[in-house]
Protein backbone atom coordinates (compact mmCIF):
# COMPACT_ATOMS: atom_id res chain seq x y z
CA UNK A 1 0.00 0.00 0.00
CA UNK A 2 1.22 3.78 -0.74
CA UNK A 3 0.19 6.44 0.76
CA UNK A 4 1.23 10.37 1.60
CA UNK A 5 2.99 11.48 4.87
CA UNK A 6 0.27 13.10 7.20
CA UNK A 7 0.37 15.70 9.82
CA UNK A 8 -0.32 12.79 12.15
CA UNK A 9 3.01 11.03 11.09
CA UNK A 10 5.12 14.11 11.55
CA UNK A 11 3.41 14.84 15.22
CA UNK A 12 3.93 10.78 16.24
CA UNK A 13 8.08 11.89 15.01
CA UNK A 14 8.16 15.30 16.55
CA UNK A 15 6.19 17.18 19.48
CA UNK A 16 3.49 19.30 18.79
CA UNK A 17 5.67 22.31 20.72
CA UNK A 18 8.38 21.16 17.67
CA UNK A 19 5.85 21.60 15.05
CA UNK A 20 4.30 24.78 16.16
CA UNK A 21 8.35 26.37 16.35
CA UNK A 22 8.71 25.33 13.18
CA UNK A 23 5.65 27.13 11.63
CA UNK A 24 6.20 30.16 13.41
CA UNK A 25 9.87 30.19 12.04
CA UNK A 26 8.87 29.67 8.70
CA UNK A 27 5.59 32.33 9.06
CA UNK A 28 6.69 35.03 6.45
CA UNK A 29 6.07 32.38 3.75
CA UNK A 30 2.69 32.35 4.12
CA UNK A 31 2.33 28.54 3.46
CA UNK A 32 2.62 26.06 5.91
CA UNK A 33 6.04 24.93 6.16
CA UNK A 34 5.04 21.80 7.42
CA UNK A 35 3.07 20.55 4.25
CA UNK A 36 6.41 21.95 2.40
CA UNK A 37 8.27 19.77 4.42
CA UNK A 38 6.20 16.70 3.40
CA UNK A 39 6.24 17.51 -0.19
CA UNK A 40 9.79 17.95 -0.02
CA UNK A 41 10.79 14.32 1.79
CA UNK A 42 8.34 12.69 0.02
CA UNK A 43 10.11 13.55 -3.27
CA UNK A 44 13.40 12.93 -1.74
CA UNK A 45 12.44 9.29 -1.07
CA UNK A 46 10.63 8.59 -4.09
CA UNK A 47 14.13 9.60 -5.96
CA UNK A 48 15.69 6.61 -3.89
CA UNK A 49 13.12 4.65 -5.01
CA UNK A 50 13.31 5.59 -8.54
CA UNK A 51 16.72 4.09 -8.59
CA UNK A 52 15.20 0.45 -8.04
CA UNK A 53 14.15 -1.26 -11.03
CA UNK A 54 11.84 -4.14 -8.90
CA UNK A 55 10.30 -0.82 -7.66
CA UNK A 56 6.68 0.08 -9.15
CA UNK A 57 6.05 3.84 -8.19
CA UNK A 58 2.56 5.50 -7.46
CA UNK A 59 1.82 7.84 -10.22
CA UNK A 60 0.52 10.45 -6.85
CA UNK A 61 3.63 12.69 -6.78
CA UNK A 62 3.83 12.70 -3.14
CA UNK A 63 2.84 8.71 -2.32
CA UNK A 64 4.91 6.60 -0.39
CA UNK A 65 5.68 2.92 -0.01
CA UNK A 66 4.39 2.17 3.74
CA UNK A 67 7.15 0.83 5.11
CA UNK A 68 8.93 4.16 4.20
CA UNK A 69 6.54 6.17 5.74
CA UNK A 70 8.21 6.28 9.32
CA UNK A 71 11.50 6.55 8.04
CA UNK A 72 10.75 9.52 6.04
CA UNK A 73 9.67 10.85 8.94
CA UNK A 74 12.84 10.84 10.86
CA UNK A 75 14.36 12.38 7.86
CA UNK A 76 12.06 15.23 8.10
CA UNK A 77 12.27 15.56 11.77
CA UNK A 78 15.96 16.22 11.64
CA UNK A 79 15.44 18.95 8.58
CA UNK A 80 12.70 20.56 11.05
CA UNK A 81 15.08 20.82 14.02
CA UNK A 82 17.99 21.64 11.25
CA UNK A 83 15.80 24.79 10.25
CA UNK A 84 15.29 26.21 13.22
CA UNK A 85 18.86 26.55 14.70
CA UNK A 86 18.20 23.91 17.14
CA UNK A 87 21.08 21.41 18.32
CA UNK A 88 19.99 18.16 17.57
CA UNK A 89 20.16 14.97 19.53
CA UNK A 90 22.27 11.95 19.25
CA UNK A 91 18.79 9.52 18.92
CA UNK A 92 17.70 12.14 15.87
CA UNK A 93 21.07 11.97 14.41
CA UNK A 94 20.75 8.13 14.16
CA UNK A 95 17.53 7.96 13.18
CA UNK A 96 18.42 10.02 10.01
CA UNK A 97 21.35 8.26 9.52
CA UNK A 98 19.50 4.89 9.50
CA UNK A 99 16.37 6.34 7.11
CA UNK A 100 19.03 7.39 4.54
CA UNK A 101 21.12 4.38 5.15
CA UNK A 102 17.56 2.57 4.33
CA UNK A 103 16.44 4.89 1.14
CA UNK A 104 20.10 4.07 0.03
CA UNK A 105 20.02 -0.33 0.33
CA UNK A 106 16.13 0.48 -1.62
CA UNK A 107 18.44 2.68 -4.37
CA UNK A 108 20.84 -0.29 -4.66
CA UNK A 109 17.67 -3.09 -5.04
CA UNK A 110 19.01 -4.33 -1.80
CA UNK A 111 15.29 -4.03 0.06
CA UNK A 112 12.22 -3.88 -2.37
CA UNK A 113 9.44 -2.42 -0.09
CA UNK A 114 5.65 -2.84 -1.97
CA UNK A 115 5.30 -1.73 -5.20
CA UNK A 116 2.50 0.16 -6.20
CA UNK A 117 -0.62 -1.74 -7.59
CA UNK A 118 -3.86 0.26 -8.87
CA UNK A 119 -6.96 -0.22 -6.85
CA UNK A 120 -7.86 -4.40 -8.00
CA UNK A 121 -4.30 -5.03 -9.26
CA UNK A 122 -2.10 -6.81 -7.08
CA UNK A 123 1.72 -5.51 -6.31
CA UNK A 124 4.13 -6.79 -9.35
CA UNK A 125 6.39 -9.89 -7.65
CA UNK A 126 9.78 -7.73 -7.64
CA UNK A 127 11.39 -11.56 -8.03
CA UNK A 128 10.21 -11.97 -11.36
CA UNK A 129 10.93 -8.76 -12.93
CA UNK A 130 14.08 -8.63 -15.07
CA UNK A 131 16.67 -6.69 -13.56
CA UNK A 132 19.91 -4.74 -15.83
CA UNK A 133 23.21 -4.82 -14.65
CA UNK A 134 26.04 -2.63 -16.65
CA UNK A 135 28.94 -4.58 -14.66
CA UNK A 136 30.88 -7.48 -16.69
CA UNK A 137 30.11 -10.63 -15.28
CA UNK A 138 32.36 -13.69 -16.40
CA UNK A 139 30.09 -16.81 -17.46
């Protein structure tokens, strides 16, 4: 299943307190930072997942595998803090670290999460689609 980051996923990441700093830091914009911020990761993570050929992706520009969904979140939660000058935390550090070190082994075809599947269509199996190599292999 894919589906877009919610408000709800950023607030189970950060604190409500976090969330409202961040608007108000970004309130000369006029729009809401925080949607920004969604649009932004979102597109960040579908360009990992771009990068694997098992990997189907959801024609909805800012729809996300599932099991990316929490990751993406860390990765947004450290940009937040990042933004507004704050020092951030050894557990935030890692949790970025390990949602790009996860976005990265999906880049590489090393972890497939769902594909995306129209409504009645079932995921494609990413074992039985062809995959290209460009490195020489000896036979």
């Amino acid at each position: 299943m894919w589906r877009t980051i919610t408000l709800d996923d950023i607030a189970a990441t950060l604190s409500q307190a976090e969330l409202d700093a961040f608007r108000r830091s970004a309130a000369d914009t006029g729009a809401d930072p925080v949607e920004a911020l969604i649009a932004r990761t979102a597109e960040t993570v579908r360009g990992f997942c771009r990068s694997n050929p098992a990997l189907r992706l959801s024609p909805a520009p800012s729809s996300l595998p599932v099991a990316l969904i929490s990751p993406a979140c860390d990765y947004a939660a450290f940009d937040i803090l990042k933004r507004m000058n704050l020092p951030v935390k050894e557990p935030r550090q890692r949790a970025r670290d390990a949602a790009v070190a996860l976005f990265q082994r999906v880049a590489e075809g090393k972890f497939t999460p769902e594909s995306y599947a129209a409504p009645g269509e079932s995921p494609p199996d990413p074992h039985t689609l062809p995959v290209y190599s460009s490195e020489p292999r000896l036979l």
